[in-house]
Protein backbone atom coordinates (compact mmCIF):
# COMPACT_ATOMS: atom_id res chain seq x y z
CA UNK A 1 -19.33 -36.79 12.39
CA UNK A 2 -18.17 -38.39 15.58
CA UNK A 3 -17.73 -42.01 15.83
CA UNK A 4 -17.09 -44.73 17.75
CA UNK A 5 -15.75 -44.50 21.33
CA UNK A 6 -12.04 -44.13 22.08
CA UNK A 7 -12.58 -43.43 26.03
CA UNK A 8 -16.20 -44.29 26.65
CA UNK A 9 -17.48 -41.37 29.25
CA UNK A 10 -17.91 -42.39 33.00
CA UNK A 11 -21.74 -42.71 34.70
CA UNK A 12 -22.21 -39.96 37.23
CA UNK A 13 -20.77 -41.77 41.08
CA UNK A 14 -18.15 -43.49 38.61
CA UNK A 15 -15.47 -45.42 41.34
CA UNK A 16 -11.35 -43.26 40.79
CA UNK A 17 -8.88 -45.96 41.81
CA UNK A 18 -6.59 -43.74 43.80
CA UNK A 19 -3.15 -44.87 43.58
CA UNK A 20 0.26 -43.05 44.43
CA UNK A 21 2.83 -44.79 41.76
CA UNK A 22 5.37 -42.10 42.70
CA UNK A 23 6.04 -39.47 45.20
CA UNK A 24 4.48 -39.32 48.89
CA UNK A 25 1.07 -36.78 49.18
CA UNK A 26 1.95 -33.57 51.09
CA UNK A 27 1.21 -33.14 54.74
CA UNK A 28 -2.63 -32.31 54.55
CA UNK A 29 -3.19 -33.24 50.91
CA UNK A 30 -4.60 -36.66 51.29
CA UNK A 31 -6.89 -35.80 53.41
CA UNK A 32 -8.76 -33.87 50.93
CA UNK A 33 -8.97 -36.15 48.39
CA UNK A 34 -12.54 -38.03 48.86
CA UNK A 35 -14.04 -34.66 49.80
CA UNK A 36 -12.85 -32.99 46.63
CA UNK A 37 -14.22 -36.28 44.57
CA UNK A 38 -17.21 -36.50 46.02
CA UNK A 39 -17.94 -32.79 44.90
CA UNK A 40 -16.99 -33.29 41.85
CA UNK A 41 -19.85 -36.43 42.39
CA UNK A 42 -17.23 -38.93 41.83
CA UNK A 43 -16.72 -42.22 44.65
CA UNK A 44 -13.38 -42.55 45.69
CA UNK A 45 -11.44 -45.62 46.56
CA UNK A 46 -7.84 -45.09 48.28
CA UNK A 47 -5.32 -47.67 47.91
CA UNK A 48 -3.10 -48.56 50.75
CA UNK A 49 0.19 -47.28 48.90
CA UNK A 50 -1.08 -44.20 49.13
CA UNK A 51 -1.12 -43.88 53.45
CA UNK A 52 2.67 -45.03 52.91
CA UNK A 53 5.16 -45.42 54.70
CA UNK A 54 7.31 -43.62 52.49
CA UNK A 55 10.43 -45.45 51.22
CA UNK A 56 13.88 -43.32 50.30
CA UNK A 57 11.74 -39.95 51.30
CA UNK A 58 10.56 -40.05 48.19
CA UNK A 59 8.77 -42.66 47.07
CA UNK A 60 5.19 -43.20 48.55
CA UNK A 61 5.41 -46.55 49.86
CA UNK A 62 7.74 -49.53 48.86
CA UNK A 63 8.24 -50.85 44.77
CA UNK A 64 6.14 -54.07 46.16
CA UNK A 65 3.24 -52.09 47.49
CA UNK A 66 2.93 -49.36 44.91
CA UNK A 67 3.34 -52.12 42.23
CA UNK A 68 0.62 -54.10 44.04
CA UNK A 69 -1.83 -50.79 44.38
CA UNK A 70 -1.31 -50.06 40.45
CA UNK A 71 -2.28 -53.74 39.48
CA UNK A 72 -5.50 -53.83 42.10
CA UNK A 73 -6.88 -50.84 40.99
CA UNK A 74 -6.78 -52.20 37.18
CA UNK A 75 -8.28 -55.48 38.24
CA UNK A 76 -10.65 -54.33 40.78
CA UNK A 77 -14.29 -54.46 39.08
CA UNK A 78 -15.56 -51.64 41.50
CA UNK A 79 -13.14 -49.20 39.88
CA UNK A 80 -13.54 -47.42 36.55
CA UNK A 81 -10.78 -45.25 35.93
CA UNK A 82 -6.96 -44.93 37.75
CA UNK A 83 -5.74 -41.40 38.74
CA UNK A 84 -2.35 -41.07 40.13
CA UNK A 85 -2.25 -39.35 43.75
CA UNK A 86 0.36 -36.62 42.46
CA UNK A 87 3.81 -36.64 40.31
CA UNK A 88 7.60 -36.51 41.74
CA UNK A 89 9.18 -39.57 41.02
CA UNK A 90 8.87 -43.33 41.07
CA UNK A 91 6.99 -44.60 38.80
CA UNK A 92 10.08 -45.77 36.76
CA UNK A 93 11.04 -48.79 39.52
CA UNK A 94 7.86 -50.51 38.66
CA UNK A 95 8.12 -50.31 34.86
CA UNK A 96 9.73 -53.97 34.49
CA UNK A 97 7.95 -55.22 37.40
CA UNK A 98 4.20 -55.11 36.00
CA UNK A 99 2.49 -58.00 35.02
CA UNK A 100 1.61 -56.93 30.71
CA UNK A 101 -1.17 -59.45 30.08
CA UNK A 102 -2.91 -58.23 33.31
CA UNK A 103 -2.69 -54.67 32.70
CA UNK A 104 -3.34 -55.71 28.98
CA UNK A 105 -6.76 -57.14 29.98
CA UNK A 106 -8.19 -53.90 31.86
CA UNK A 107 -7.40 -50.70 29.55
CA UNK A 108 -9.53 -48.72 32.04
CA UNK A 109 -7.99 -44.93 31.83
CA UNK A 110 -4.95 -43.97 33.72
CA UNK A 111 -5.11 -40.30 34.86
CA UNK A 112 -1.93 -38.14 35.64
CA UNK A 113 0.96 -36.35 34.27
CA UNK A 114 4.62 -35.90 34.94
CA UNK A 115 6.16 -38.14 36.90
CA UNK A 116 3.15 -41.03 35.24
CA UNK A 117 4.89 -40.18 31.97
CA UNK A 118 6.46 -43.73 32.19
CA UNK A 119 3.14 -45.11 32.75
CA UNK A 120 1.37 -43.78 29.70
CA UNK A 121 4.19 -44.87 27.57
CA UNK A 122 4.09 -48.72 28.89
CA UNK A 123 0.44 -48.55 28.38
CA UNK A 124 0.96 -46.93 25.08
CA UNK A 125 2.79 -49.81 23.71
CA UNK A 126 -0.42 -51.96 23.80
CA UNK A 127 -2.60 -49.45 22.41
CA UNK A 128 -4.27 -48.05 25.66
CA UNK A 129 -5.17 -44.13 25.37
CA UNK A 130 -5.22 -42.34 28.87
CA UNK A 131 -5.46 -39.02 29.77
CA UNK A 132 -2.34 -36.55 30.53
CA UNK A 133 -4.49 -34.48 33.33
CA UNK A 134 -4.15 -33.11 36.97
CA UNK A 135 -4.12 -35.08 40.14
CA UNK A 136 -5.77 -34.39 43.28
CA UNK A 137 -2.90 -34.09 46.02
CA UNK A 138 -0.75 -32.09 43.82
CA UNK A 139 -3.20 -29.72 42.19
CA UNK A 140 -7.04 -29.81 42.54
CA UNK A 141 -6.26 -28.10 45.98
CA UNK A 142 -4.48 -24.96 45.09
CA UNK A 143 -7.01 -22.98 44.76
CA UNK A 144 -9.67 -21.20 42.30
CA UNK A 145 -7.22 -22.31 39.43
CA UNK A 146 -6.51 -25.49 40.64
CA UNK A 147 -9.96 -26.43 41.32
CA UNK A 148 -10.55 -24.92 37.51
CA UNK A 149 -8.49 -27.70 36.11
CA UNK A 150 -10.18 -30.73 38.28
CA UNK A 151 -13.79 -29.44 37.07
CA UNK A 152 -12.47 -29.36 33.56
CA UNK A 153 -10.82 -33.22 33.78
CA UNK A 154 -14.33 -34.14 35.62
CA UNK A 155 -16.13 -33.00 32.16
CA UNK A 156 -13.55 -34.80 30.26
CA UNK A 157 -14.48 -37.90 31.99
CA UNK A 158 -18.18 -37.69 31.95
CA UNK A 159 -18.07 -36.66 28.14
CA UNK A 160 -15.47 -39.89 26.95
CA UNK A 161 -13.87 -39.49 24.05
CA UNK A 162 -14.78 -40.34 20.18
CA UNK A 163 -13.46 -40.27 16.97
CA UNK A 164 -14.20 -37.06 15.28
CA UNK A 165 -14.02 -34.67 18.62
CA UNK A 166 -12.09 -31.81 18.13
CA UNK A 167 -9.93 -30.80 21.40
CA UNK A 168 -9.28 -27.02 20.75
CA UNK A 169 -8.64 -25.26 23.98
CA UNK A 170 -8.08 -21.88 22.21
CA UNK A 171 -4.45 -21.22 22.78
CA UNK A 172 -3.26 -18.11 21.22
CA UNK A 173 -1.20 -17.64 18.27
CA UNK A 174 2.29 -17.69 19.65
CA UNK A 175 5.22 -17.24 17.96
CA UNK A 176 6.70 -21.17 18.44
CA UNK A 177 3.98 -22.07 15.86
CA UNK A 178 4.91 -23.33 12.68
CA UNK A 179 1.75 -24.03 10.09
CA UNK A 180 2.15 -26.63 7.56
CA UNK A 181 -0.07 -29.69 6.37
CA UNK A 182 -2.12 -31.52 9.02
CA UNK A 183 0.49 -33.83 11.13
CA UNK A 184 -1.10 -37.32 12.15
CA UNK A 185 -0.32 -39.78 14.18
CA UNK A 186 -0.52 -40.60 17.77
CA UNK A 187 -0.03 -38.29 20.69
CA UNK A 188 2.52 -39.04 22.29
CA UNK A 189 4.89 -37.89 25.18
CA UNK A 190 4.51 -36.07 28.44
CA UNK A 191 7.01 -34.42 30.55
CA UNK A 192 10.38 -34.38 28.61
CA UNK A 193 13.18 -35.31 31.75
CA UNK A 194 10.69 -38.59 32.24
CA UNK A 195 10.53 -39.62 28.38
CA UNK A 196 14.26 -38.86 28.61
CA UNK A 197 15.19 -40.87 31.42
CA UNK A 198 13.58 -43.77 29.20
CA UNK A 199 15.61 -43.77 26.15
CA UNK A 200 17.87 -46.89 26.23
CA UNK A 201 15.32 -48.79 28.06
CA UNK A 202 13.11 -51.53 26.57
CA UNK A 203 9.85 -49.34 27.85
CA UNK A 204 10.69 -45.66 25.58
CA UNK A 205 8.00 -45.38 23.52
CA UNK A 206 8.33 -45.68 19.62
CA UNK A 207 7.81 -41.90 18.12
CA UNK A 208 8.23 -42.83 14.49
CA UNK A 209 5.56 -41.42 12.87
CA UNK A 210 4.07 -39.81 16.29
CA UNK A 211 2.51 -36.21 17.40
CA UNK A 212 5.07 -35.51 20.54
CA UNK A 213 3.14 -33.63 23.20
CA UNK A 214 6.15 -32.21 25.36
CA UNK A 215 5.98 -29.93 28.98
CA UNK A 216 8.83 -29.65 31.45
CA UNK A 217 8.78 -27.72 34.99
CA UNK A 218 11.59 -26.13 36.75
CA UNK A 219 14.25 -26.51 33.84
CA UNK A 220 16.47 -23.57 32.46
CA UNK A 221 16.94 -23.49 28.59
CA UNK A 222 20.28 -25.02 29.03
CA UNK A 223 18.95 -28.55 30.45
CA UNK A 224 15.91 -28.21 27.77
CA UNK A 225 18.56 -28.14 24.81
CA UNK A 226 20.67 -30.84 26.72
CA UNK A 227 17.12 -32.93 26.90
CA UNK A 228 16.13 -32.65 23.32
CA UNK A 229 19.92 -33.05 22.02
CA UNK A 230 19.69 -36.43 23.51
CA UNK A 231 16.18 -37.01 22.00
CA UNK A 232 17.66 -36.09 18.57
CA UNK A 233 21.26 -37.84 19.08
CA UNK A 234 18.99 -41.02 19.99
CA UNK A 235 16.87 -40.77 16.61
CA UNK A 236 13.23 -39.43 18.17
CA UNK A 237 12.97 -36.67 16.25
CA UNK A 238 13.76 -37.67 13.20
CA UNK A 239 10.23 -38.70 11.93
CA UNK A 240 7.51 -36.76 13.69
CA UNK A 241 4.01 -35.72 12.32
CA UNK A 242 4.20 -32.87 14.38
CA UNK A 243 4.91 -31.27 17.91
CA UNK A 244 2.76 -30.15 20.79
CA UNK A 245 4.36 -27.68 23.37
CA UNK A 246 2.86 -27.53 26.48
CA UNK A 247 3.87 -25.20 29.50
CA UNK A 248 7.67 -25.31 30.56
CA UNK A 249 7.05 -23.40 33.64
CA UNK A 250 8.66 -21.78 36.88
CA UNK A 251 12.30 -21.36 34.76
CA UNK A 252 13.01 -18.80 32.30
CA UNK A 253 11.21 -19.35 28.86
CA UNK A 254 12.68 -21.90 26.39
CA UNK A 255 11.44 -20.64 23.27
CA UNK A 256 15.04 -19.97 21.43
CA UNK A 257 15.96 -23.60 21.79
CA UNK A 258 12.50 -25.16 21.59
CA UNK A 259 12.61 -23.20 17.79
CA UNK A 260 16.12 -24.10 17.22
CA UNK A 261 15.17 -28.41 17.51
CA UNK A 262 11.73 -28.36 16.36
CA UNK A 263 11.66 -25.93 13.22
CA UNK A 264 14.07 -27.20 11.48
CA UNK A 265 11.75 -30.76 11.20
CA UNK A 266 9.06 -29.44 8.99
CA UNK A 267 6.63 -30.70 10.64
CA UNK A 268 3.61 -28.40 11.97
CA UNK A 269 4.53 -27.13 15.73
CA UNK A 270 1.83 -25.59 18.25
CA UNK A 271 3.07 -24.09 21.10
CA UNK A 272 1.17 -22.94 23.83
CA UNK A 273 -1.23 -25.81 24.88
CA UNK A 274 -2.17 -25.54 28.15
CA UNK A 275 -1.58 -28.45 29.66
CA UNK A 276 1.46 -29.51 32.12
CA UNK A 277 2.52 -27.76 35.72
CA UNK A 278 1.03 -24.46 35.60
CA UNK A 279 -2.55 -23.88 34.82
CA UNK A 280 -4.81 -23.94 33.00
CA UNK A 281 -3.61 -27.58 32.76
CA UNK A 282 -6.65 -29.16 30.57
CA UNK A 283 -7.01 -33.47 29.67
CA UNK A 284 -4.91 -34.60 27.01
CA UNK A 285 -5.65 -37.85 25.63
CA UNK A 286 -2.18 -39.62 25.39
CA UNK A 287 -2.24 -42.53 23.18
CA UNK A 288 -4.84 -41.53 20.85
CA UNK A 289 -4.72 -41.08 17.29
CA UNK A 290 -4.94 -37.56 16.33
CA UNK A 291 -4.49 -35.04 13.01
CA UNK A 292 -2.40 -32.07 14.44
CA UNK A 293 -3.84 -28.74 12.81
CA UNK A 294 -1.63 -25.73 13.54
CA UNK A 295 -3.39 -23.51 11.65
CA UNK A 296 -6.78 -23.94 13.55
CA UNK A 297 -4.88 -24.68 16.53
CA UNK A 298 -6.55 -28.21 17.19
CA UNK A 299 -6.18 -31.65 17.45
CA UNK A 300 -8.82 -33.89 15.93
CA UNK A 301 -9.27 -37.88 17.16
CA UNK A 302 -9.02 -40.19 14.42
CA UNK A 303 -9.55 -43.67 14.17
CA UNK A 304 -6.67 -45.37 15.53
CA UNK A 305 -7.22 -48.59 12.58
């Protein structure tokens, strides 16, 4: 029986916050950002940090305004949910810059993946559950698929998110699977060279005891065993209730060393979620308490107390 609400759902014409934490929007991209929201009969509100100008080439706009966009948007009563303008990289320089208590006192969701990794692992720390989705100037726009992915995520948000829903995207049996008694604890994780890059910082997120959701784009097996040696050498993987495996796309398949770190654990493993860069890439709600089933190849919400 479902319970109580763990992301209440958004009212049909729901405000986005539109904020770019990270990388600068493609040449084009922005532009199709309220159009593609207001199909999906959403209201759109762009954030300044978002028009730029880019700092270092690849940041979208200076620490001070991107900081400044990511705080407004939280406090700003005409918004109702954050989505990051797309990935690359950035969202790291504002980590120790936020101001806690007011991001603290507006958990509204925060919406994006990769690069806003760093993001859902500060907001992790106090609890908040947002959802590891796509974001409009990096995917909704590439076409049928693409689109695909930004109707699913608009569901997501209209439907919330209780205790007792089942997430079960069907992924097939694949061979990375390994079946043992139901794994819970909270889902945690994201893309792993961005929960790497925070180990030895005061903002890595705490997996003892966790469900580590994992995807990675553009890395050969190599720097995916050099990633999760560093994970184990650092004492992450030590104590997980079980593994998620995501897409590790446009590099030659991983599977060898994702078996050779994770099986050993004992822990249940399901591989194949589709979420991360390629597509399907469906909502995941990082931060919330789940029970990892790898034989029905789901994950269940659970109370988080």
């Amino acid at each position: 029986m479902s319970g109580g609400w763990i992301v209440p759902p958004l009212d049909p014409g729901a405000c986005l916050g539109v904020i770019a934490p990270a990388g600068p929007p493609r040449p084009g991209t922005l532009a199709q950002v309220v159009p593609m929201m207001e199909r999906l009969g959403w209201r759109a509100k762009i954030f300044p940090g978002c028009h730029g100008p880019a700092r270092l080439d690849h940041l979208a706009a200076s620490d001070a305004q991107r900081r400044q966009d990511l705080q407004d948007a939280f406090t700003d009563p005409e918004v109702h949910a954050v989505i990051g303008l797309r990935g690359g990289y950035g969202c790291m320089r504002l980590l120790d810059r936020l101001d806690p208590a007011l991001l603290q006192a507006h958990p509204k969701p925060l919406i994006g993946y990769s690069d806003l990794t760093a993001l859902h692992a500060l907001r992790q720390t106090w609890g908040q559950v947002g959802w590891h989705a796509p974001m409009p100037a990096s995917d909704w726009h590439r076409g049928e698929e693409g689109w695909a992915d930004a109707v699913a995520l608009s569901n997501g948000l209209r439907q919330g998110l209780r205790v007792g829903d089942v997430l079960s995207p069907a992924p097939v049996p694949h061979p990375l699977n390994r079946v043992g008694p139901v794994g819970q604890g909270r889902l945690s994780g994201g893309n792993l060279a961005v929960l790497v890059a925070l180990m030895g910082t005061p903002f890595m997120p705490d997996l003892h005891g966790a469900v580590l959701f994992l995807e990675d784009v553009g890395e050969d097996p190599y720097k995916i065993d050099r990633l999760l040696c560093q994970l184990r050498l650092g004492g992450h993987l030590s104590d997980l209730a079980g593994v998620v495996l995501g897409s590790f796309s446009e590099a030659e398949a991983p599977d060898e060393v994702l078996a050779d770190y994770f099986h050993p654990l004992g822990c249940p493993v399901l591989a194949g979620w589709p979420a991360g860069h390629a597509t399907p890439n469906l909502p995941l709600p990082l931060g919330a308490w789940v029970a990892l089933d790898a034989a029905a190849r789901t994950l269940r919400v659970m109370d988080r107390d």
